[in-house]
N, C-alpha and C. Protein backbone atom coordinates (compact mmCIF):
# COMPACT_ATOMS: atom_id res chain seq x y z
N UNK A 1 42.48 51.68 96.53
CA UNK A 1 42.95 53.06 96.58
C UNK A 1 44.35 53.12 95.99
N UNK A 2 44.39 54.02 94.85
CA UNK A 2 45.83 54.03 94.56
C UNK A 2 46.26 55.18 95.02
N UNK A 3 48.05 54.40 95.26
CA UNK A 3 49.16 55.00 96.15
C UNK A 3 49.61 56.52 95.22
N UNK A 4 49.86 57.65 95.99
CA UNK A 4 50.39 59.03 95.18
C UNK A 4 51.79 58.48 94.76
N UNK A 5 52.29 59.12 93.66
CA UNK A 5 53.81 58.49 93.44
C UNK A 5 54.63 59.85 93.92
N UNK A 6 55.59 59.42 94.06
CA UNK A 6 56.64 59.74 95.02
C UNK A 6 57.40 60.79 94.31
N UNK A 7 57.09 61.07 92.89
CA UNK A 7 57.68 61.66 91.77
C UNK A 7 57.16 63.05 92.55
N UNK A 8 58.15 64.23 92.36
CA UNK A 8 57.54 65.38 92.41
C UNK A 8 57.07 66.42 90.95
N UNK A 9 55.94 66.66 91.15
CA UNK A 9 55.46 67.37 90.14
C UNK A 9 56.03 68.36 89.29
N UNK A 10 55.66 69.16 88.56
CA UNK A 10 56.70 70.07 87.95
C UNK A 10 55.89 70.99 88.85
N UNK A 11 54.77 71.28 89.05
CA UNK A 11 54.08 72.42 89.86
C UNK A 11 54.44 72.20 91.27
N UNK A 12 55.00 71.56 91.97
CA UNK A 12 55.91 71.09 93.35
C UNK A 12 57.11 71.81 92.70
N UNK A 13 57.66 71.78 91.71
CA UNK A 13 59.02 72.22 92.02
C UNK A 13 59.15 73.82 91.54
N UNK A 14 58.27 73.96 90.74
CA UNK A 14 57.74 75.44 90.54
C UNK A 14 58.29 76.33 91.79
N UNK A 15 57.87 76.63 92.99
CA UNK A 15 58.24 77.52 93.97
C UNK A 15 59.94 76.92 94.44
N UNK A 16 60.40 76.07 94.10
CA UNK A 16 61.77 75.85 94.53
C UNK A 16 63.12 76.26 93.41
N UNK A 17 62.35 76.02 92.34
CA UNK A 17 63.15 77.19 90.95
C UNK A 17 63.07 78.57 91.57
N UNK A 18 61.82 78.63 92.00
CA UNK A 18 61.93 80.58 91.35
C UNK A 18 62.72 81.24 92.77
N UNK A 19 63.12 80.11 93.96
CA UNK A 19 63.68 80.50 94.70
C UNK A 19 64.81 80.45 94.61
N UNK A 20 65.75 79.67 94.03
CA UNK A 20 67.32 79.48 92.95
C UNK A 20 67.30 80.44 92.40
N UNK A 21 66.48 80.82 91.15
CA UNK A 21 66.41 81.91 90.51
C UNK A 21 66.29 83.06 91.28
N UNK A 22 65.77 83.44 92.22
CA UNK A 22 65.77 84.71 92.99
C UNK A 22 67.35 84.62 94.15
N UNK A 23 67.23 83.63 94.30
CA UNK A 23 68.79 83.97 95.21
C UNK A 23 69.88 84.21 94.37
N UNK A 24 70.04 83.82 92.90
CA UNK A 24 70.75 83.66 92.09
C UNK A 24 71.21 85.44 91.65
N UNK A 25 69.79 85.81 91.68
CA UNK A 25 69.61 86.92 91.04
C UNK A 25 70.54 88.39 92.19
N UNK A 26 70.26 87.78 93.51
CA UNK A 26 70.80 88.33 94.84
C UNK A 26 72.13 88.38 94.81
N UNK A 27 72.66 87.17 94.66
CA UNK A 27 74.30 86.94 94.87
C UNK A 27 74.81 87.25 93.41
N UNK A 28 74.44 87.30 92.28
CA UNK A 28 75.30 87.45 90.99
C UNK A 28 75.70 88.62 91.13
N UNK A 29 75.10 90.00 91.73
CA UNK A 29 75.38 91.32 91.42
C UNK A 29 76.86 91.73 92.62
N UNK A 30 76.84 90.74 93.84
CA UNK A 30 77.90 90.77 94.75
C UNK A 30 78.96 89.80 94.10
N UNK A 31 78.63 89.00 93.45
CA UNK A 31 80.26 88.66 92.84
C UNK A 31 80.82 89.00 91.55
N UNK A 32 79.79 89.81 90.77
CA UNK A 32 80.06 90.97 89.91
C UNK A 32 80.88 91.94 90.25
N UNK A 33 80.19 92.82 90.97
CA UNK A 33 80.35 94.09 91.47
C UNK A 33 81.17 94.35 92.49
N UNK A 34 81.59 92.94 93.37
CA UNK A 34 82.33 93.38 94.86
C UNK A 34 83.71 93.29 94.30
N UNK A 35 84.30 94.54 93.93
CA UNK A 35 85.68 94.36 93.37
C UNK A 35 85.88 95.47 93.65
N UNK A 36 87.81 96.01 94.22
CA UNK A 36 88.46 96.99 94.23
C UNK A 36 88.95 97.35 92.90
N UNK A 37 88.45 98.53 92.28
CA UNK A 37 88.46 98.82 90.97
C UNK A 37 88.81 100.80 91.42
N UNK A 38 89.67 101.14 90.18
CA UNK A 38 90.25 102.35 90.07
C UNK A 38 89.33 102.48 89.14
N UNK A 39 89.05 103.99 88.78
CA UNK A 39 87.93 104.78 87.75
C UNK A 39 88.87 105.79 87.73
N UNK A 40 89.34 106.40 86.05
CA UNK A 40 88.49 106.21 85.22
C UNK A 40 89.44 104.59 84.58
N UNK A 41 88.32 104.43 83.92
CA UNK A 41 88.94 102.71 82.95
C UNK A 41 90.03 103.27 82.26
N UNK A 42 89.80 104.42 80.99
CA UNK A 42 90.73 104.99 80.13
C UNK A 42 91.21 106.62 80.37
N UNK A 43 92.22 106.81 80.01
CA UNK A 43 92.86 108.17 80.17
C UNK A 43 93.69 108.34 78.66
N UNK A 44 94.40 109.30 79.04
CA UNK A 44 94.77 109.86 77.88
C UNK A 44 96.88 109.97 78.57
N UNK A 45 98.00 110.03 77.28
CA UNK A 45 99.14 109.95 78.37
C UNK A 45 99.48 111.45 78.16
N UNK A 46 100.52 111.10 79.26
CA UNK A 46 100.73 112.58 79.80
C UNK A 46 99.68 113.85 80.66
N UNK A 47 97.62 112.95 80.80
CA UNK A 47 97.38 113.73 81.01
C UNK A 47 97.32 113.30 83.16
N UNK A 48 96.51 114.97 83.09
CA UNK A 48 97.03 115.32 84.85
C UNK A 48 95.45 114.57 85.15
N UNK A 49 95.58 113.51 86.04
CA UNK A 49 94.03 112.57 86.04
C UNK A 49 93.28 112.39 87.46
N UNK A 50 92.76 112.71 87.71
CA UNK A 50 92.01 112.77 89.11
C UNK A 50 91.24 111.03 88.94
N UNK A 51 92.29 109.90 89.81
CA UNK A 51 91.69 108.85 89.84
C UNK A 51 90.84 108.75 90.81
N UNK A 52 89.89 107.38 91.14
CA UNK A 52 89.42 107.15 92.75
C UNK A 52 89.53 105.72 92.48
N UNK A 53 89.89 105.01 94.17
CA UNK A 53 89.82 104.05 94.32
C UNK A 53 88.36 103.47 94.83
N UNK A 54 87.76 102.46 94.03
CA UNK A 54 86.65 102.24 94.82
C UNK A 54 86.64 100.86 95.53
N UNK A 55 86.32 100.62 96.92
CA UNK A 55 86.34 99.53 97.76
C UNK A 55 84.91 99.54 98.52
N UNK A 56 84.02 98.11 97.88
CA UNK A 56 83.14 97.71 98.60
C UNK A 56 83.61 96.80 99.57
N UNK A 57 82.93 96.78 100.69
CA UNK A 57 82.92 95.36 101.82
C UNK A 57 81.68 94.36 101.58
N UNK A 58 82.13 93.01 101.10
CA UNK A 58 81.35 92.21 100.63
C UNK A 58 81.47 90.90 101.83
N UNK A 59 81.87 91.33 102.90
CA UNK A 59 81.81 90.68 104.24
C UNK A 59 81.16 90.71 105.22
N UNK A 60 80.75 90.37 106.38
CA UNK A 60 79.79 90.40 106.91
C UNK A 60 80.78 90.74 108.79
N UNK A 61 81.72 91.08 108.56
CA UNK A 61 82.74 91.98 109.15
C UNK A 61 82.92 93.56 108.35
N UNK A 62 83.70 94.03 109.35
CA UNK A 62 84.48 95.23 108.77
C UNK A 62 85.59 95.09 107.81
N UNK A 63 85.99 96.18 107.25
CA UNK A 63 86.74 96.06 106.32
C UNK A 63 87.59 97.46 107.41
N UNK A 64 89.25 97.07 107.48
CA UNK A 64 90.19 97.86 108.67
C UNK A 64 91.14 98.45 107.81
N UNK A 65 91.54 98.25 106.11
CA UNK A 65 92.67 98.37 105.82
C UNK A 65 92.20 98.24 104.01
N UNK A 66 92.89 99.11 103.37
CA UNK A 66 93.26 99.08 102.34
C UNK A 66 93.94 99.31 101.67
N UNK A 67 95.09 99.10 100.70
CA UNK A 67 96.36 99.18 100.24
C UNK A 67 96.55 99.11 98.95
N UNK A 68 97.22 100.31 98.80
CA UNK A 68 97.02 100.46 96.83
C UNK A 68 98.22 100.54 96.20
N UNK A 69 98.92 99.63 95.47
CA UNK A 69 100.36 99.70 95.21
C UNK A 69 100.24 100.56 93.59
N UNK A 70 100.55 101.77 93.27
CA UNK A 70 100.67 102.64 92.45
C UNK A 70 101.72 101.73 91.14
N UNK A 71 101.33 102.10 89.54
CA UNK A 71 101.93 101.73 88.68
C UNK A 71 103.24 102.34 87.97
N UNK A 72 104.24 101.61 87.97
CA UNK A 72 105.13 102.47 87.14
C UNK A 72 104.94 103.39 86.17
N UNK A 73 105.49 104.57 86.29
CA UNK A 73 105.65 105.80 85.45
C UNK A 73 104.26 106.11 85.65
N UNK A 74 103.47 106.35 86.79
CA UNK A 74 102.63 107.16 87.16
C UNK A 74 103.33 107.95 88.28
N UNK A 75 103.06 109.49 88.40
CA UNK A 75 103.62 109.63 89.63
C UNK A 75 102.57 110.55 90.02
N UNK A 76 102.04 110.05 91.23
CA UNK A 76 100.84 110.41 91.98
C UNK A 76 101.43 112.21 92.79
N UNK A 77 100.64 113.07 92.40
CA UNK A 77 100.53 114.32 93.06
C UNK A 77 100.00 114.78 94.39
N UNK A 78 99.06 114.26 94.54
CA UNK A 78 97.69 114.81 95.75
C UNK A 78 96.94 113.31 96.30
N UNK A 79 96.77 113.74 97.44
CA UNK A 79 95.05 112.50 97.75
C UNK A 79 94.16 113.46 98.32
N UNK A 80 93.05 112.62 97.98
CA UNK A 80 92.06 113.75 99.06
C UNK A 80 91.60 113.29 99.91
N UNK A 81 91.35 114.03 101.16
CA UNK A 81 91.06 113.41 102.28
C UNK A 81 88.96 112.72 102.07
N UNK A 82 89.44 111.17 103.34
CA UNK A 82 88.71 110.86 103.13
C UNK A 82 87.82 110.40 104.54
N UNK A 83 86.59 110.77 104.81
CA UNK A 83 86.22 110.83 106.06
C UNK A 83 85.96 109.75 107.14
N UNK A 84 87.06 109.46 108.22
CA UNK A 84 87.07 109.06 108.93
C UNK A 84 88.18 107.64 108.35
N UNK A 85 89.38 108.06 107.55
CA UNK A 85 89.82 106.94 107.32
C UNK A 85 91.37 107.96 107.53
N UNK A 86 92.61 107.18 107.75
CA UNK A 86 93.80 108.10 107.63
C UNK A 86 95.12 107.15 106.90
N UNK A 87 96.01 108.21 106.33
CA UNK A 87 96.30 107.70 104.88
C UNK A 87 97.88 107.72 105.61
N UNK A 88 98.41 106.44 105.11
CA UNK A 88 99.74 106.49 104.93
C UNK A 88 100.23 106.61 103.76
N UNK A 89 101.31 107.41 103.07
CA UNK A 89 101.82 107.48 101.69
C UNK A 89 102.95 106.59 101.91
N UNK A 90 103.21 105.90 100.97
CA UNK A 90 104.33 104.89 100.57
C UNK A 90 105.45 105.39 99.87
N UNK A 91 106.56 105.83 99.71
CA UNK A 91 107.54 106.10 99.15
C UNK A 91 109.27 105.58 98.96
N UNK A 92 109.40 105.72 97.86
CA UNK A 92 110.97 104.46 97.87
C UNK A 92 111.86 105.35 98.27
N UNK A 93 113.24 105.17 98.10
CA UNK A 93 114.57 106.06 98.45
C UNK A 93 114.84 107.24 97.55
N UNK A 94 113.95 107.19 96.36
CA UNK A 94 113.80 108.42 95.39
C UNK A 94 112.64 109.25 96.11
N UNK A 95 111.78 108.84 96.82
CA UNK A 95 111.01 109.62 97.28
C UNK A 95 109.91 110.15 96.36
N UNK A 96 110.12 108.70 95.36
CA UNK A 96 108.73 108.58 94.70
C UNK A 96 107.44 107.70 95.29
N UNK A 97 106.29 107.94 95.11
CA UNK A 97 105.00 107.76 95.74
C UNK A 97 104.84 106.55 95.05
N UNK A 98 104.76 105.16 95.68
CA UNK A 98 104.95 104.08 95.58
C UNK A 98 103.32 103.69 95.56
N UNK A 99 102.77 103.85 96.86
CA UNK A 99 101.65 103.25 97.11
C UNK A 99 100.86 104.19 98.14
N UNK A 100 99.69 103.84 98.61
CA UNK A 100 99.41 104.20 99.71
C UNK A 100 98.25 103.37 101.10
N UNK A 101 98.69 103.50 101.66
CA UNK A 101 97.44 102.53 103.04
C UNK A 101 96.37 103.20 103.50
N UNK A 102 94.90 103.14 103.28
CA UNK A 102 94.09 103.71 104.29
C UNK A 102 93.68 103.09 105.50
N UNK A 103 93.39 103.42 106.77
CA UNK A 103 93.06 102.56 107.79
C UNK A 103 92.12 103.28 107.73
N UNK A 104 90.91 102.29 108.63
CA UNK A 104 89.09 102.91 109.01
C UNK A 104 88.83 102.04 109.36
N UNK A 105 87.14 102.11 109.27
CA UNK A 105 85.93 101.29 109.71
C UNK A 105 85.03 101.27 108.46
N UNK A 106 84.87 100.08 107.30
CA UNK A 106 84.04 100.24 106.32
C UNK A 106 83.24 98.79 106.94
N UNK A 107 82.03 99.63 107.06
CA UNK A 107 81.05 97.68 107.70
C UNK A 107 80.66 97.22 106.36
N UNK A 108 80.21 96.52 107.18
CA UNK A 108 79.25 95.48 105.27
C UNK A 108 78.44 96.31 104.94
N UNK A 109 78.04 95.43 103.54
CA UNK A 109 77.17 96.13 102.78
C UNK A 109 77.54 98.00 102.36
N UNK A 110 79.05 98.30 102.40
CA UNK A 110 78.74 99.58 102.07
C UNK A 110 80.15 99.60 101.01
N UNK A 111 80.38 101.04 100.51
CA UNK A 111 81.85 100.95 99.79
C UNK A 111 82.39 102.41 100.32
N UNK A 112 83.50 102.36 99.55
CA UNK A 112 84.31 103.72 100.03
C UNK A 112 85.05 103.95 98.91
N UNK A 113 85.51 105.24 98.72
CA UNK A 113 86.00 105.57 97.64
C UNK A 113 87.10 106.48 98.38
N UNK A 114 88.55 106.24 97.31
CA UNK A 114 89.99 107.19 97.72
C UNK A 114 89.85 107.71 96.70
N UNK A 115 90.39 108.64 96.57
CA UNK A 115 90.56 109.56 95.17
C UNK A 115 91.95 110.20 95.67
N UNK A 116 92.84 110.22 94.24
CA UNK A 116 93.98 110.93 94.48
C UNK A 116 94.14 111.51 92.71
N UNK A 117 95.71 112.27 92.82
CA UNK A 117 95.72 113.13 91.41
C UNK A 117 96.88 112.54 91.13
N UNK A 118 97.10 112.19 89.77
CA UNK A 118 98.30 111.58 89.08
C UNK A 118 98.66 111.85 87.50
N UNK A 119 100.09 111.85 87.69
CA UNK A 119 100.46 112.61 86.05
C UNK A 119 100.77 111.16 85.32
N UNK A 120 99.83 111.11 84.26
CA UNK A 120 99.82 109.38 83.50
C UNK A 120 101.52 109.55 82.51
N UNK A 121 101.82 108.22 82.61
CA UNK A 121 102.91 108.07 81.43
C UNK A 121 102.68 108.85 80.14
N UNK A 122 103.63 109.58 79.22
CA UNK A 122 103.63 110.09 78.33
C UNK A 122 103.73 109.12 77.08
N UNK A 123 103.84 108.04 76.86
CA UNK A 123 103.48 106.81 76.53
C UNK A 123 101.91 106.23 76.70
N UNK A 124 101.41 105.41 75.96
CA UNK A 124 100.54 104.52 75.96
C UNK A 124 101.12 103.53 76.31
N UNK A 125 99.91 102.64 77.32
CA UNK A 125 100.15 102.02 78.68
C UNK A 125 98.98 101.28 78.96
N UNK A 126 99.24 100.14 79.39
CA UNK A 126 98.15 99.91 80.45
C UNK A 126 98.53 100.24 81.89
N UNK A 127 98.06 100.60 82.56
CA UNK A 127 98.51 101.10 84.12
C UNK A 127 97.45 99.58 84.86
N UNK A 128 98.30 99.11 85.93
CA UNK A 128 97.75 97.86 87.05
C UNK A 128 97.79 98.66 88.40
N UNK A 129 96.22 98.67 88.81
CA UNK A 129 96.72 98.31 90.34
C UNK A 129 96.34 97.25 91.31
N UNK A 130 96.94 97.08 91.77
CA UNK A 130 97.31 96.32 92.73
C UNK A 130 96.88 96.78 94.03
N UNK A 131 95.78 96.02 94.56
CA UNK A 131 94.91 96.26 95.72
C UNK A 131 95.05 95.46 97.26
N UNK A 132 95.01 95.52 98.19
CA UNK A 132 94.82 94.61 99.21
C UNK A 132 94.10 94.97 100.42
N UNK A 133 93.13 94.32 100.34
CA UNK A 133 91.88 94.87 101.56
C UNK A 133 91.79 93.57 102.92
N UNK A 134 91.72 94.51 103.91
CA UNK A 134 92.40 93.81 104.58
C UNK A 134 90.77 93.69 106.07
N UNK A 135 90.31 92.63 106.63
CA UNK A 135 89.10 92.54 107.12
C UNK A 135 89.04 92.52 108.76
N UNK A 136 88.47 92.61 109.72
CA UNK A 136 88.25 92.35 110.79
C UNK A 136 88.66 90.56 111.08
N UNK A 137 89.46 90.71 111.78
CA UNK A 137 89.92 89.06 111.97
C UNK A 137 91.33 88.53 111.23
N UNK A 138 91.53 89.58 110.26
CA UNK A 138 92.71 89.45 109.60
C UNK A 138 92.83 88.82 108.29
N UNK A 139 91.29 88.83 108.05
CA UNK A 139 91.57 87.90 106.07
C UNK A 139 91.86 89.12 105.44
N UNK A 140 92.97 88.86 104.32
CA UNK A 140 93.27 89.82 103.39
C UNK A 140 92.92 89.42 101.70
N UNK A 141 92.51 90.26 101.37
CA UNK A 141 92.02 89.53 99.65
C UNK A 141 92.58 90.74 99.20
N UNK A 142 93.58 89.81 98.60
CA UNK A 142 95.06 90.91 97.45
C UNK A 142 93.98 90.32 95.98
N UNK A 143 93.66 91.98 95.22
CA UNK A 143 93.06 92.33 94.68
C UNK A 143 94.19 92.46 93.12
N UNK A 144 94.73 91.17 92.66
CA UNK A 144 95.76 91.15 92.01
C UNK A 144 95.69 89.92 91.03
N UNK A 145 94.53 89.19 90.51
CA UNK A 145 94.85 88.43 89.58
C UNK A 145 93.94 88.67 88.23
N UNK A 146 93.92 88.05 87.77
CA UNK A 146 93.23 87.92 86.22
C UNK A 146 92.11 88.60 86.25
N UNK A 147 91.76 88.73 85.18
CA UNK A 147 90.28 89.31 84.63
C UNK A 147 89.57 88.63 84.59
N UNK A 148 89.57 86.75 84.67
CA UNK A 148 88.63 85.65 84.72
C UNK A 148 88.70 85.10 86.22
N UNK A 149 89.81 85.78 87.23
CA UNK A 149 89.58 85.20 88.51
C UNK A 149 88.32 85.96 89.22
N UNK A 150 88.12 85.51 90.42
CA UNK A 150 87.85 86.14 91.35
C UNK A 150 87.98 87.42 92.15
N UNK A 151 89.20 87.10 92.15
CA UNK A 151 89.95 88.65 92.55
C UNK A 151 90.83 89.46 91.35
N UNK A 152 90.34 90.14 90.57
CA UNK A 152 90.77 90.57 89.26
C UNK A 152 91.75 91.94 89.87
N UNK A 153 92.69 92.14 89.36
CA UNK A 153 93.31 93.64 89.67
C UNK A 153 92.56 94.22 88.44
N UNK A 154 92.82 95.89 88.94
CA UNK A 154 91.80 96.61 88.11
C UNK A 154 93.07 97.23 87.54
N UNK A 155 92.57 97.88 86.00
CA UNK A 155 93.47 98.20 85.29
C UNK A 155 92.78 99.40 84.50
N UNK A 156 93.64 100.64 84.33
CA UNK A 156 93.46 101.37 83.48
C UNK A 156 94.07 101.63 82.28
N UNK A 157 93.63 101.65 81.15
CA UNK A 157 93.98 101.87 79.74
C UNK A 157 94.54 103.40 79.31
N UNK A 158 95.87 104.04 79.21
CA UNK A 158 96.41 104.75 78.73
C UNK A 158 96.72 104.84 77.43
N UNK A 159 95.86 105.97 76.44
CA UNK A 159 96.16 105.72 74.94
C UNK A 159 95.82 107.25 74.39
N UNK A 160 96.03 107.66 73.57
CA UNK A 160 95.50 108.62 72.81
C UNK A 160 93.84 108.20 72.04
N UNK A 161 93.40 108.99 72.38
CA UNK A 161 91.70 108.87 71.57
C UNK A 161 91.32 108.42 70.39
N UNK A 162 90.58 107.54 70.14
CA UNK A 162 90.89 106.80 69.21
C UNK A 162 89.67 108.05 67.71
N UNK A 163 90.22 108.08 66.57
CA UNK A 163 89.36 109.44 65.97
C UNK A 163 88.21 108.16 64.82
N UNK A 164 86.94 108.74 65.61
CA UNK A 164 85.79 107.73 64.78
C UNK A 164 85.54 108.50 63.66
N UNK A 165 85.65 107.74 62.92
CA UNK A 165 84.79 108.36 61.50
C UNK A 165 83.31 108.79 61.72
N UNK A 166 82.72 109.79 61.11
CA UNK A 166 81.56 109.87 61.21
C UNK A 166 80.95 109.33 59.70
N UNK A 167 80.06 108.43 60.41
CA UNK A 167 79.37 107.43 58.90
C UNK A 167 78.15 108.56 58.75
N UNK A 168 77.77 108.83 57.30
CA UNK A 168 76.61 109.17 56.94
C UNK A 168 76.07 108.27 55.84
N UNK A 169 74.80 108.26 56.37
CA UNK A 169 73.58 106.67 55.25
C UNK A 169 73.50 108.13 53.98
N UNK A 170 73.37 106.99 52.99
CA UNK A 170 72.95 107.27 51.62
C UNK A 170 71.89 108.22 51.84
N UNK A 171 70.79 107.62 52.25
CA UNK A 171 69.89 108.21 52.71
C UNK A 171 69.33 109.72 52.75
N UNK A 172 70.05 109.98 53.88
CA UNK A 172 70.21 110.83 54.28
C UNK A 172 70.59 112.19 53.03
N UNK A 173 71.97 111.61 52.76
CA UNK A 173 72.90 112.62 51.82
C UNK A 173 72.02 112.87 50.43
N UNK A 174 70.90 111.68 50.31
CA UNK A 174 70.41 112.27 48.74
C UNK A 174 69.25 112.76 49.22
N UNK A 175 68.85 112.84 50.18
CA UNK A 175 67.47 113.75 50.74
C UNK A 175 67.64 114.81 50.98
N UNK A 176 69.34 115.48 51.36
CA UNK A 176 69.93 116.45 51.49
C UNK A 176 70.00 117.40 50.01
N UNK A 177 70.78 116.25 48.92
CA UNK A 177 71.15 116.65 48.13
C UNK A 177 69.43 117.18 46.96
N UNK A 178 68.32 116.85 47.51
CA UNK A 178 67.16 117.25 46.50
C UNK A 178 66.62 118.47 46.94
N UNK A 179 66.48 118.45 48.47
CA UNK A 179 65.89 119.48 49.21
C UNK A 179 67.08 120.89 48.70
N UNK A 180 68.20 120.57 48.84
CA UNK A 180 69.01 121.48 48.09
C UNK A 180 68.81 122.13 46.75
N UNK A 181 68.42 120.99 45.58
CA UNK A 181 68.04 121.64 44.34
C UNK A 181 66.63 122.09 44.43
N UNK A 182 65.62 121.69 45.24
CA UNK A 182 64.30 122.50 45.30
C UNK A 182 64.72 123.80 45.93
N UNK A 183 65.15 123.92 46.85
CA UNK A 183 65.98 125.48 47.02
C UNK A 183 66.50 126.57 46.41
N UNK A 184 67.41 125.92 45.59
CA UNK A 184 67.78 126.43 44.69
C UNK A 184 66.86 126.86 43.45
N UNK A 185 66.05 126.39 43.32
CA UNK A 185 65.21 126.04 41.95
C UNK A 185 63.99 127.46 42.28
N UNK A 186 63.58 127.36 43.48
CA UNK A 186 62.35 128.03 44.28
C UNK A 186 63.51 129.55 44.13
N UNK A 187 64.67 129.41 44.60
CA UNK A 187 65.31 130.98 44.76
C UNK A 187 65.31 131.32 43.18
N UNK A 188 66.07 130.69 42.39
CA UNK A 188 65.89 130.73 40.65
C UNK A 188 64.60 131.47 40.16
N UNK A 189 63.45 131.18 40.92
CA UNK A 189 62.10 131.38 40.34
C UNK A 189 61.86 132.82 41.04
N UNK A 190 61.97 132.95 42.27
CA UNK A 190 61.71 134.09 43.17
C UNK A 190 62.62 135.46 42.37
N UNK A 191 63.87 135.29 41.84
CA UNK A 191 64.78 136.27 41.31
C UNK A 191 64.19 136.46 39.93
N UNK A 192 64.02 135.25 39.26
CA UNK A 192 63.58 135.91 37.59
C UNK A 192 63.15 136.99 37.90
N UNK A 193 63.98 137.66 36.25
CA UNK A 193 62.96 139.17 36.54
C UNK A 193 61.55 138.98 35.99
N UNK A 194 60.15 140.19 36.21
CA UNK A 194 59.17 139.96 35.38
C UNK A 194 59.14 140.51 34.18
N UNK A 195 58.06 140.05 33.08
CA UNK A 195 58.00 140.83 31.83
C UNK A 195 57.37 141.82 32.00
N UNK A 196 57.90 143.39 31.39
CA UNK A 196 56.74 144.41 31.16
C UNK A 196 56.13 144.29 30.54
N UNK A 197 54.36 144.65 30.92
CA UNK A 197 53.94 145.10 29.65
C UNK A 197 53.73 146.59 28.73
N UNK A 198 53.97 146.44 27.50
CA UNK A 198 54.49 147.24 26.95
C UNK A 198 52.72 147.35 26.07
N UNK A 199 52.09 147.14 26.35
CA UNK A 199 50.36 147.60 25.53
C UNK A 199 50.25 148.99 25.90
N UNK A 200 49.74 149.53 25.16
CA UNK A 200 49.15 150.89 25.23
C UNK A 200 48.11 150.56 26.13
């Protein structure tokens, strides 16, 4: 009787891939997506911009605290209220709007959004903010490094609109340009005058 070998099959490992692959598929979209990020990405300067802060909880606690340190030469106007959370405004000795704190209850699995109104630099800019969410138990994840970390600060782009050319195909323009002279050609024919006849 010969012994089974000890090797596992590729059809044995078949159901243990597609289970990598499916958890893979689970967790990529939470370490994508679980980021404190401001919307909109781009603005325009000088204009009056209705931002929002968006904060998912990617913990399996509450999320108690969130903290948004505002960018130079923005100066924030309004917030809007947000339900069941209450807002401290931050302000320096000018009694400019620095930052602001929300306290609440955000459980897992959900997000929350701040929205406030702000007059952008009259300049082109990148605007940073600077986030810090703060958890049940006391972990804080300052929402302040790179675009290749983990914890990326989110950033909005201040610029004037960039003006696209509009491309037109060849194509197009000489299919334009024939249907035009059959037009023309057909009205040419419709106007001739006719000949009389002049027979007795």
């Amino acid at each position: 009787m010969r012994s089974r070998s000890a090797r596992s099959t590729p059809s044995a490992l078949l159901p243990l891939r597609t289970l990598l692959v499916f958890a893979a598929i689970l967790v990529a979209p939470s370490i994508v997506f679980a980021h404190a990020v401001v919307f909109p990405k781009t603005s325009t300067p000088g204009a009056y911009e209705k931002y929002v802060l968006r904060v998912p909880n990617e913990r399996d606690v509450p999320t108690l605290k969130v903290e948004l340190h505002f960018p130079q030469g923005l100066r924030v106007v309004s917030f809007g209220d947000v339900t069941g959370w209450k807002l401290q405004v931050l302000t320096d000795s000018a009694q400019r709007v620095t930052g602001a704190v929300w306290t609440g209850v955000l459980p897992k699995e959900r997000f929350v959004e701040f929205p406030f109104v702000a007059v952008n630099p009259k300049d082109s800019t990148s605007l940073s903010w600077p986030t810090y969410q703060t958890y049940e138990g006391g972990e804080r994840v300052e929402w302040i490094g790179a675009d290749s970390s983990k914890t990326p600060v989110s950033s909005t782009i201040v610029s004037d609109p960039a003006v696209v050319p509009v491309k037109v195909s060849r194509t197009s323009l000489y299919m334009s340009v024939v249907a035009l002279l059959f037009a023309l050609t057909a009205l040419g024919v419709a106007l001739r005058p006719r000949g009389v006849d002049v027979n007795p």
